[in-house]
Protein backbone atom coordinates (compact mmCIF):
# COMPACT_ATOMS: atom_id res chain seq x y z
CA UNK A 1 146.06 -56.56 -149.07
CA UNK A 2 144.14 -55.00 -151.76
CA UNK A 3 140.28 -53.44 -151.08
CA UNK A 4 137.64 -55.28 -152.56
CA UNK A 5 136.15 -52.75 -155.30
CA UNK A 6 132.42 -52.25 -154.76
CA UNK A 7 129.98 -52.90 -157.49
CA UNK A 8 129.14 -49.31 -158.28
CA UNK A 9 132.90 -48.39 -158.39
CA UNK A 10 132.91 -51.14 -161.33
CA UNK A 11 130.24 -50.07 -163.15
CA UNK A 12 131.22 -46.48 -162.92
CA UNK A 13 135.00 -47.57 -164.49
CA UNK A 14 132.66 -49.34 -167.02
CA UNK A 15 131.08 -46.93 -168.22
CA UNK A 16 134.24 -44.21 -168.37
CA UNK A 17 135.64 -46.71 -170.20
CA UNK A 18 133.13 -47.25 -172.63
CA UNK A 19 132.22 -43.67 -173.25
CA UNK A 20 136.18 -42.40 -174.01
CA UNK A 21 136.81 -40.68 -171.02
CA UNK A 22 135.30 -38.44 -168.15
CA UNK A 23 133.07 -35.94 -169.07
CA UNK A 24 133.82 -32.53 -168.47
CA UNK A 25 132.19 -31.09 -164.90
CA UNK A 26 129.56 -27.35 -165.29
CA UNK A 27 132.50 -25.69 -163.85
CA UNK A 28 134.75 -26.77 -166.24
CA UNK A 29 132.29 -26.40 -169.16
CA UNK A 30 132.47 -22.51 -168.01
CA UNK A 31 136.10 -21.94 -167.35
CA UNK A 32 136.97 -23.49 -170.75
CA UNK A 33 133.74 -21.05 -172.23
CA UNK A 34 134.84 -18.22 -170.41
CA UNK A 35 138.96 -18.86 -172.49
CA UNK A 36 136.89 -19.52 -175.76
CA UNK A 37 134.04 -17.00 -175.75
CA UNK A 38 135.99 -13.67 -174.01
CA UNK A 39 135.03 -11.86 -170.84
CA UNK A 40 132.52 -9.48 -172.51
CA UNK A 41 130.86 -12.46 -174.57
CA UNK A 42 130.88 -14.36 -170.82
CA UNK A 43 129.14 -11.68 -169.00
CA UNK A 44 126.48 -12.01 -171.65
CA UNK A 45 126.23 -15.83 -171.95
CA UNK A 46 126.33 -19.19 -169.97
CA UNK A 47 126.86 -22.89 -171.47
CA UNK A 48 124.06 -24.60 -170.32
CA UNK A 49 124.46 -28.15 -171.42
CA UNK A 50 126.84 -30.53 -173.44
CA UNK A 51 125.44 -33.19 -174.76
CA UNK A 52 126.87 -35.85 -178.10
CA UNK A 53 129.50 -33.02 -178.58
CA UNK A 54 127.12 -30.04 -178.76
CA UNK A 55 127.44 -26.98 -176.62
CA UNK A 56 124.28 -25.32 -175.85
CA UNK A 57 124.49 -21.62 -174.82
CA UNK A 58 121.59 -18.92 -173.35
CA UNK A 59 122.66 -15.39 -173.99
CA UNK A 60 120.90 -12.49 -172.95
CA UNK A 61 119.72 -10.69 -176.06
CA UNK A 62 119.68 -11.11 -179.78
CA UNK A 63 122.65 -9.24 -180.39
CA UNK A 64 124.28 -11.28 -178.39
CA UNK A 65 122.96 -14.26 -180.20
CA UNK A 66 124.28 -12.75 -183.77
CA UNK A 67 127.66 -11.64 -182.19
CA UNK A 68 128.33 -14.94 -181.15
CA UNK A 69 127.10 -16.92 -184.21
CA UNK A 70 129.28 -15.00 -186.36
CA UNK A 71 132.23 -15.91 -183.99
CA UNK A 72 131.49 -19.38 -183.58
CA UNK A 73 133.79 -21.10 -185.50
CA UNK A 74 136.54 -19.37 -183.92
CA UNK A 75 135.43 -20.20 -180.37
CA UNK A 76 135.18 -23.97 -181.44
CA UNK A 77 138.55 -23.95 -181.93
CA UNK A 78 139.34 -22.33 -178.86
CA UNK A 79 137.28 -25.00 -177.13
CA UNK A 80 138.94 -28.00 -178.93
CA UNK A 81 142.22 -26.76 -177.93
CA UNK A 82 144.41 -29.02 -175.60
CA UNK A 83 141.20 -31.09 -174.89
CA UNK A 84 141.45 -34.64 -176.88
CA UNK A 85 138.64 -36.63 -176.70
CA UNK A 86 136.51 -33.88 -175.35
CA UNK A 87 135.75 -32.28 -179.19
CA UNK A 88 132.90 -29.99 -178.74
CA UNK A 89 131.77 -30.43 -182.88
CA UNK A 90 129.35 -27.62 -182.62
CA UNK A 91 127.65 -24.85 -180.12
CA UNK A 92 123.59 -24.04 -180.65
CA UNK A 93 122.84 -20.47 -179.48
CA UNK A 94 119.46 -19.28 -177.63
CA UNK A 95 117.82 -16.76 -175.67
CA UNK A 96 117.42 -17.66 -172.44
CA UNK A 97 118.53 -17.19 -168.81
CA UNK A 98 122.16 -16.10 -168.30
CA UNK A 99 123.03 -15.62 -164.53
């Protein structure tokens, strides 16, 4: 006999369903940053959110900041790389907090 499914196990399915597919977890967001960006860039710079395809990323300094915008097509590539459905369409760059 099969298990009932409970009403928040629906609605989750639901809502996977409607939205394409799971959304990628923080630590995935930074393992797949970490292959995209380099380990020098990474030591500089943290994804911070991800939100209607749109990576946002604090870095540490403005030449950071320039050093990365000048790269950023490349490394949006990288990220859309073996990841259908999860297109990241463009990455917004800031000063902030990197830990």
């Amino acid at each position: 006999m099969k298990k009932a499914a409970t009403i928040e196990e629906i609605v989750k399915n639901v809502i996977k369903k409607m939205s394409g597919g799971s959304r990628p977890g923080k630590e995935e967001i930074e393992k797949m940053w970490g292959e995209a960006a380099g380990e020098a860039a990474t030591k500089h710079s943290r994804p911070v959110s991800l939100k209607r395809s749109v990576l946002v990323v604090n870095v540490d300094g403005s030449s950071w900041l320039y050093e990365l915008t000048t790269k950023k097509r490349d490394i949006i590539k990288k990220l859309g790389l073996g990841s259908p459905g999860r297109s990241i369409k463009d990455i917004r760059f800031r000063i902030g907090e990197v830990k």
